[in-house]
Protein backbone atom coordinates (compact mmCIF):
# COMPACT_ATOMS: atom_id res chain seq x y z
CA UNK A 1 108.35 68.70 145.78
CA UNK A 2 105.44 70.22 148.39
CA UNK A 3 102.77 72.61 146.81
CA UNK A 4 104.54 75.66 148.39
CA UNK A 5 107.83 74.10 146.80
CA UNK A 6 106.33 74.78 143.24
CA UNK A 7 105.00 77.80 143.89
CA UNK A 8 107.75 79.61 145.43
CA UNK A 9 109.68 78.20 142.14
CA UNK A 10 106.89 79.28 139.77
CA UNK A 11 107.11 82.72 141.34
CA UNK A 12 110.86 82.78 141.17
CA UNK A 13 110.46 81.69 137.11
CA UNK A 14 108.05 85.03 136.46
CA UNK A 15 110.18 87.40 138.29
CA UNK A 16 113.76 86.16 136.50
CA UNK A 17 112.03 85.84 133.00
CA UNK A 18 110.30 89.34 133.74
CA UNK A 19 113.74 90.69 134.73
CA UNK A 20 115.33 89.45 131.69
CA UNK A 21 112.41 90.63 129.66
CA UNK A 22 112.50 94.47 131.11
CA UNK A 23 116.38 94.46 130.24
CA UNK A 24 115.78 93.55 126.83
CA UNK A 25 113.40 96.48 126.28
CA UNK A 26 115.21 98.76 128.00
CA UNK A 27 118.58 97.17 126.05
CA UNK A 28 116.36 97.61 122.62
CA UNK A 29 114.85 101.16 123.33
CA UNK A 30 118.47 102.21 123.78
CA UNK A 31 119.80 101.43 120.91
CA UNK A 32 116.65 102.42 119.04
CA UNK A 33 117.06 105.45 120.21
CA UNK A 34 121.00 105.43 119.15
CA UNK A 35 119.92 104.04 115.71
CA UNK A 36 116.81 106.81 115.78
CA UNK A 37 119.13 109.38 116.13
CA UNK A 38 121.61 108.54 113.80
CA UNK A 39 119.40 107.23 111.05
CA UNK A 40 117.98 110.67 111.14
CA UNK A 41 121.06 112.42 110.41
CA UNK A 42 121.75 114.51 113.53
CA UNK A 43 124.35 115.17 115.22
CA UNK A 44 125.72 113.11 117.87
CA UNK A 45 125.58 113.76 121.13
CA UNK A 46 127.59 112.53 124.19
CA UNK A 47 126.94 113.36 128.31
CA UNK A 48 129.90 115.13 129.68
CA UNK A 49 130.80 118.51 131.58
CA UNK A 50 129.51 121.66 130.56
CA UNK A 51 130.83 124.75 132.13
CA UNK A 52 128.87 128.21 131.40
CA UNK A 53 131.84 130.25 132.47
CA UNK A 54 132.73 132.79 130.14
CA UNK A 55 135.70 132.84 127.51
CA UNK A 56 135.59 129.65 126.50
CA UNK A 57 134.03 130.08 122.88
CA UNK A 58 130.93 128.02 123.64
CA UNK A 59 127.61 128.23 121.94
CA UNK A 60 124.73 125.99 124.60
CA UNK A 61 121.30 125.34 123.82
CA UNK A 62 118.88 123.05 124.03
CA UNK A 63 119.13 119.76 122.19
CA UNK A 64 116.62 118.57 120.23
CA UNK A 65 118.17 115.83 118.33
CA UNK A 66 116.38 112.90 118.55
CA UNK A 67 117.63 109.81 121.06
CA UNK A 68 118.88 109.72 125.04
CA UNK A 69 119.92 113.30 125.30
CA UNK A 70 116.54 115.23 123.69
CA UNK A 71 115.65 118.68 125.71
CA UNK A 72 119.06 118.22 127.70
CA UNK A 73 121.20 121.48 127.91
CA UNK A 74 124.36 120.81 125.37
CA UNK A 75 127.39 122.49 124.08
CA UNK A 76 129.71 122.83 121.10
CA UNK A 77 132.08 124.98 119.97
CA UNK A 78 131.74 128.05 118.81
CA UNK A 79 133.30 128.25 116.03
CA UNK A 80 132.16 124.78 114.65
CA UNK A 81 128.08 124.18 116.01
CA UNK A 82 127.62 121.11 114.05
CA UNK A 83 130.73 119.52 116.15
CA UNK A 84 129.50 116.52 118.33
CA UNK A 85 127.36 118.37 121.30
CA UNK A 86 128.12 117.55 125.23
CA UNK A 87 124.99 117.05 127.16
CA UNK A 88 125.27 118.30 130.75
CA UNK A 89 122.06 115.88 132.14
CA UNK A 90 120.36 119.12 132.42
CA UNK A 91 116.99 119.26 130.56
CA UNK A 92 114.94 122.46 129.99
CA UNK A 93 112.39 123.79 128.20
CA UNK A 94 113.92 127.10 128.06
CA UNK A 95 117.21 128.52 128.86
CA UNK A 96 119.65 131.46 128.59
CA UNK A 97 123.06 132.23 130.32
CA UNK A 98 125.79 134.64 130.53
CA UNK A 99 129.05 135.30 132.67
CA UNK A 100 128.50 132.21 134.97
CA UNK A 101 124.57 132.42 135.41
CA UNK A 102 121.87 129.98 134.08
CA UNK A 103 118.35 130.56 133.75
CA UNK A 104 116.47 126.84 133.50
CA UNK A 105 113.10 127.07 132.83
CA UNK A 106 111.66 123.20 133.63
CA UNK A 107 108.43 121.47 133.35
CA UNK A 108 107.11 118.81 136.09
CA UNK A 109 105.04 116.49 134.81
CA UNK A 110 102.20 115.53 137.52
CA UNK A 111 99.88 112.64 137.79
CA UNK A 112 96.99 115.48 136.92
CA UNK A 113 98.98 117.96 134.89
CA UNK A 114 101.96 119.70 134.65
CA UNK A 115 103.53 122.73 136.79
CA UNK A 116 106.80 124.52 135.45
CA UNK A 117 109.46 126.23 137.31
CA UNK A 118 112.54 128.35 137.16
CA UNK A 119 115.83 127.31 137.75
CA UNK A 120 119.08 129.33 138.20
CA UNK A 121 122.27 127.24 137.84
CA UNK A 122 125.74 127.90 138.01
CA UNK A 123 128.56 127.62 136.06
CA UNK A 124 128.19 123.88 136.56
CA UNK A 125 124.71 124.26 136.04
CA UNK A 126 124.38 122.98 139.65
CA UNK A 127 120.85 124.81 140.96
CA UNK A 128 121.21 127.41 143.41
CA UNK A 129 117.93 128.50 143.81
CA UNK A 130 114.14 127.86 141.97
CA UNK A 131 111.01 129.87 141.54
CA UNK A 132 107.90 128.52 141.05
CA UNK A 133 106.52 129.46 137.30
CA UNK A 134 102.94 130.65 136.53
CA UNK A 135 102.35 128.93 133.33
CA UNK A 136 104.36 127.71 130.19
CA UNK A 137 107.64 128.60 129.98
CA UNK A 138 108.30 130.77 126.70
CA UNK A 139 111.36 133.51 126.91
CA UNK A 140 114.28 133.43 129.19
CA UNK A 141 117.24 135.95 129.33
CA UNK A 142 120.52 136.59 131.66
CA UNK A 143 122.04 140.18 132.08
CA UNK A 144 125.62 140.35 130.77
CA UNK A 145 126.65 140.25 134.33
CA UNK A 146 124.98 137.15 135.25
CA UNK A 147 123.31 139.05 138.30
CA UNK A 148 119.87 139.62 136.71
CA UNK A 149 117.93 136.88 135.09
CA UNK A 150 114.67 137.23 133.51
CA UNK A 151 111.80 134.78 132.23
CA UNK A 152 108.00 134.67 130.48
CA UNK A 153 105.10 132.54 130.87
CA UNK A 154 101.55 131.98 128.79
CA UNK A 155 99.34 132.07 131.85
CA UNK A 156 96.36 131.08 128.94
CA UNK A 157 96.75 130.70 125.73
CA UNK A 158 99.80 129.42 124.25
CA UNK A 159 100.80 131.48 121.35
CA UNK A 160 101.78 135.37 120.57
CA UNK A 161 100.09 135.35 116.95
CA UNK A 162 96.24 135.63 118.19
CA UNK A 163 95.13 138.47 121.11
CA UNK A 164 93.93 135.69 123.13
CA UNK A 165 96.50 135.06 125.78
CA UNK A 166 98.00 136.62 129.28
CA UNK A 167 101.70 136.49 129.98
CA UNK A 168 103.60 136.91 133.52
CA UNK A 169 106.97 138.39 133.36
CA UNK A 170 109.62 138.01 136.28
CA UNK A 171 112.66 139.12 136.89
CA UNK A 172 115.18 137.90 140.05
CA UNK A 173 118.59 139.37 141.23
CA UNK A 174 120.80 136.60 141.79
CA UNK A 175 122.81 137.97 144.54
CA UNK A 176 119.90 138.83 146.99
CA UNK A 177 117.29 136.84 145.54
CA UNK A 178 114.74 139.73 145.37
CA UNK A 179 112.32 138.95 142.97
CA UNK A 180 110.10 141.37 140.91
CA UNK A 181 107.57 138.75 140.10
CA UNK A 182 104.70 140.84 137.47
CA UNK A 183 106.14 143.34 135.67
CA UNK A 184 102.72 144.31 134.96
CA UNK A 185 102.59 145.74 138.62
CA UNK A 186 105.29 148.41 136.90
CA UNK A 187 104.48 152.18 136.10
CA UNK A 188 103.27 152.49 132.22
CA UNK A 189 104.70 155.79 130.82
CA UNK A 190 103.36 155.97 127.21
CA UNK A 191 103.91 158.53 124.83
CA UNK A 192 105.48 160.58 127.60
CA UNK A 193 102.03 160.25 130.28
CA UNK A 194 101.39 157.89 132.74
CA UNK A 195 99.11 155.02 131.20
CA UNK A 196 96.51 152.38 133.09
CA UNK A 197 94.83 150.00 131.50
CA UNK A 198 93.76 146.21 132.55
CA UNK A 199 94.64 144.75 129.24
CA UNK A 200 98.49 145.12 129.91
CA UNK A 201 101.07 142.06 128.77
CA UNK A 202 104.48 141.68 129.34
CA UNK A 203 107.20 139.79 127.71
CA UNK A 204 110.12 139.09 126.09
CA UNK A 205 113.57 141.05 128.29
CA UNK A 206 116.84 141.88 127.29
CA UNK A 207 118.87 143.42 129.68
CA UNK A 208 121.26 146.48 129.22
CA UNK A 209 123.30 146.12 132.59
CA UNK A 210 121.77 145.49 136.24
CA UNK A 211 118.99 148.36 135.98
CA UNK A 212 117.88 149.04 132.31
CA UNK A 213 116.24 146.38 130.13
CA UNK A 214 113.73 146.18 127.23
CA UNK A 215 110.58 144.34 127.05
CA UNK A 216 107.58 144.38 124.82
CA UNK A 217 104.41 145.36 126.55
CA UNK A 218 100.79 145.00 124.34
CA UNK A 219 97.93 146.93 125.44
CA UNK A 220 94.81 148.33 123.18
CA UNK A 221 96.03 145.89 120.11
CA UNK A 222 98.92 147.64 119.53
CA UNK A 223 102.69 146.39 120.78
CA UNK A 224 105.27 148.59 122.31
CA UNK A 225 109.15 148.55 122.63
CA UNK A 226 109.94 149.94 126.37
CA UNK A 227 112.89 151.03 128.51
CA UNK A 228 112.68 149.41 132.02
CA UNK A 229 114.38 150.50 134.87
CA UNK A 230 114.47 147.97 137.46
CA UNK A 231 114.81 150.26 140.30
CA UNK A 232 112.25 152.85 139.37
CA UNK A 233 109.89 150.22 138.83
CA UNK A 234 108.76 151.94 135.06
CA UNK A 235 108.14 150.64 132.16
CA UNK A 236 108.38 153.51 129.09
CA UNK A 237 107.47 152.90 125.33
CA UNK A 238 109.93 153.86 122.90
CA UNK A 239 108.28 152.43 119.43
CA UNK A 240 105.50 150.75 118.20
CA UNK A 241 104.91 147.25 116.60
CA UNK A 242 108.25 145.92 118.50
CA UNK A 243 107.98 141.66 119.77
CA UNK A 244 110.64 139.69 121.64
CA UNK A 245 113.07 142.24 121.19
CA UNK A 246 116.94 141.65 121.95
CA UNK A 247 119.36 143.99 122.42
CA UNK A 248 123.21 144.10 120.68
CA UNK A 249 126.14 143.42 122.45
CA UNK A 250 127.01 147.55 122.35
CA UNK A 251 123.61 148.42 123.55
CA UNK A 252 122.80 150.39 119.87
CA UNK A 253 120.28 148.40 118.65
CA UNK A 254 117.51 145.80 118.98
CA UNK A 255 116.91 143.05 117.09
CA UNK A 256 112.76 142.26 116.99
CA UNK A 257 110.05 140.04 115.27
CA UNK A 258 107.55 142.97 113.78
CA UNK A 259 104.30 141.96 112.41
CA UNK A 260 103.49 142.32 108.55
CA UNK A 261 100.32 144.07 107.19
CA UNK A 262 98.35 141.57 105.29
CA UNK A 263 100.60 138.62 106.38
CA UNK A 264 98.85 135.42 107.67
CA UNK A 265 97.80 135.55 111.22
CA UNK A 266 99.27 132.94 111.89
CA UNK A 267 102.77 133.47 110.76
CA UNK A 268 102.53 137.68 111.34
CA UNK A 269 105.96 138.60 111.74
CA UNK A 270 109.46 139.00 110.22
CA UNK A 271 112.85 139.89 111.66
CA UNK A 272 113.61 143.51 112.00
CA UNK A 273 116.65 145.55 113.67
CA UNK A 274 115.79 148.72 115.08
CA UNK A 275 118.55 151.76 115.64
CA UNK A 276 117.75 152.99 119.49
CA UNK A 277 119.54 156.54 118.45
CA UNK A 278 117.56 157.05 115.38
CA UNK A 279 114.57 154.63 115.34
CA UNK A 280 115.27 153.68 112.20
CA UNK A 281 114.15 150.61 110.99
CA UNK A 282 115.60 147.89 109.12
CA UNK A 283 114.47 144.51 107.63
CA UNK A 284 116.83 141.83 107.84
CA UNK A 285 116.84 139.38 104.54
CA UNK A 286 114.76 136.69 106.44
CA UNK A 287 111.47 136.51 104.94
CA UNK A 288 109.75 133.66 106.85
CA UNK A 289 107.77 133.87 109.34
CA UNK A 290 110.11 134.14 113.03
CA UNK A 291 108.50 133.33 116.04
CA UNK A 292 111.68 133.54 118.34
CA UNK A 293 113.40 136.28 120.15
CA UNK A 294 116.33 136.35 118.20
CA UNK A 295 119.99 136.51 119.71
CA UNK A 296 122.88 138.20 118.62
CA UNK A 297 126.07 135.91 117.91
CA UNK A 298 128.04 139.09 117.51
CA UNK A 299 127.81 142.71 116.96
CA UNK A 300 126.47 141.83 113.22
CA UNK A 301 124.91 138.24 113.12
CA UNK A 302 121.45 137.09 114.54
CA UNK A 303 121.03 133.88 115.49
CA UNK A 304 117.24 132.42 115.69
CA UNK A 305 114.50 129.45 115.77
CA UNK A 306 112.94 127.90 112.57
CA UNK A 307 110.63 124.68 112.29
CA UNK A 308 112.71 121.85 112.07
CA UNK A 309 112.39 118.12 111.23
CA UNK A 310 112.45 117.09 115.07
CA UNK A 311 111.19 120.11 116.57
CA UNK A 312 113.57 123.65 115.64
CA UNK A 313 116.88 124.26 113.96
CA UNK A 314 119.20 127.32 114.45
CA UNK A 315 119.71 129.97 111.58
CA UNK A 316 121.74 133.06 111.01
CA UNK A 317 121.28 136.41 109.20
CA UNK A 318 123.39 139.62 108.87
CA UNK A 319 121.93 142.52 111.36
CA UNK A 320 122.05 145.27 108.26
CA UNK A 321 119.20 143.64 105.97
CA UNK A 322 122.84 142.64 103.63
CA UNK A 323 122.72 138.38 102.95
CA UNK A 324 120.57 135.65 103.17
CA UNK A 325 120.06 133.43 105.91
CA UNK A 326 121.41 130.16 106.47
CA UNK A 327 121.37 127.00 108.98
CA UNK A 328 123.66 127.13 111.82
CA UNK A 329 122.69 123.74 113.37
CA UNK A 330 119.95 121.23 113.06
CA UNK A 331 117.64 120.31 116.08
CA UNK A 332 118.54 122.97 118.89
CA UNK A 333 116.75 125.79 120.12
CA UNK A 334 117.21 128.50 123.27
CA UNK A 335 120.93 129.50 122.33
CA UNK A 336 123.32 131.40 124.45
CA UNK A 337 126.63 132.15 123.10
CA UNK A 338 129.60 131.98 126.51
CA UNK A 339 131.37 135.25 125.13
């Protein structure tokens, strides 16, 4: 055999044996991740179809159970959320939908640092058009229609509980594409007078139909619940000391994470419902700390994001401050319930 012979065989050895070497790792992180997930309890989790079109009793939201399938977009039942989830492929960092309409907000991971994005999807969750995303991706939210779909950003800082931080708040209409892409460019009314200031935040919508919504907006320490209307361009505070709020399915009330005098700063707020006719507060029987914008599974149950062992889990509590809370499922986060 000729010099070139034996090399040209060597070289043929290191390729096959690295071949066979990269499907054994790839073989063994599989099933580690298979025998990860199941060893830790969760619930399994299959790809298949997911379909956000409404009436068909779903509950989505991000998985977070641990194995092939972690941050993809999943569904169960909803009636039974600890049923075996169906992973659409989809992964997000946050998302929201309703009648049809998917908001995706993504992360792409660059060779210098990331950039983030937002996605709307159809029913399929097939993407129809994407918007790129000032910072990291923190609330998302879909009008009941589907035509209106909403999402926040930490521009710096990455947390609500301290003061320093800067949000961008956008909001897109899904059948023209306009977007309205700082709501901070919006007309303060507060207290009934116009307001400037250069301190102004804003985050966290819930839509009332294709116009009105509700946001937080922070400016001089303080945080305020406001009315939007889209096509005024205003933003009008209704009551103070009102975070992430989210509004019932009859439009009556709003669900919101209020911070606690002499509570740790760094878990500052509990969940509180307020009553838009009377602004009447009431505390819910959750008494840790909730860092979520809650959602509501119906017109008396609040669904929301604790800690969890791999990330977040999923609790309830009754609206009216009756109850105690209790797990709905393990490892998920971002819920959207296909009414």
């Amino acid at each position: 055999m000729t010099r070139t012979a034996r090399l040209l065989t060597l070289l043929l050895a290191v390729v096959l044996l690295g071949g066979v070497a990269t499907g054994a790792v790839l073989h063994a992180a599989e099933r580690s991740g298979k025998k990860d997930q199941e060893q830790a309890g969760g619930p399994p989790v299959h790809p298949g179809a997911v379909d956000l079109a409404p009436g068909h009793g779903q509950l989505v939201f991000r998985n977070l159970a641990w194995g092939p399938h972690r941050d993809e977009i999943t569904t169960v039942p909803a009636d039974r959320p600890d049923a075996p989830r169906t992973a659409s492929g989809l992964t997000c960092l946050r998302f929201h939908a309703a009648a049809g309409t998917g908001i995706c907000l993504q992360a792409e991971h660059g060779a210098l640092e990331d950039t983030y994005r937002a996605v709307v999807v159809d029913d399929h969750l097939r993407e129809r058009h994407a918007f790129p995303a000032a910072g990291i991706p923190t609330r998302a939210r879909v009008s009941p229609s589907g035509h209106l779909a909403a999402w926040t950003v930490f521009v710096s800082g990455d947390s609500y509980a301290g003061t320093d931080f800067s949000t961008r708040t956008a909001i897109v209409d899904t059948r023209d594409w306009h977007l309205e892409d700082n709501l901070e460019t919006f007309a303060v009314v507060k207290d009934g007078h116009p307001y400037r200031a250069s301190d102004i935040n804003v985050w966290g919508v819930t839509f009332a139909d294709d116009n009105r919504f509700y946001a937080t907006v922070a400016t001089g320490g303080q945080t305020h619940l406001v009315r939007g209307d889209l096509a005024a361009r205003t933003l009008t505070t209704l009551h103070q000391n009102v975070e992430c709020p989210s509004l019932s399915p009859d439009g009556t009330r709003i669900a919101y994470k209020k911070r606690i005098a002499g509570a740790s700063p760094d878990a500052p707020w509990r969940l509180y419902v307020l009553d838009l006719a009377t602004m009447t507060e009431t505390a819910t029987a959750e008494q840790r700390n909730i860092d979520d914008q809650a959602l509501w599974a119906d017109g008396a149950t609040l669904v929301y994001s604790l800690p969890g062992e791999y990330g977040s889990d999923l609790w309830t509590v009754p609206a009216d401050g009756t109850g105690a809370p209790a797990t709905l499922t393990v490892s998920a986060v971002a819920p959207a319930y296909l009414r």
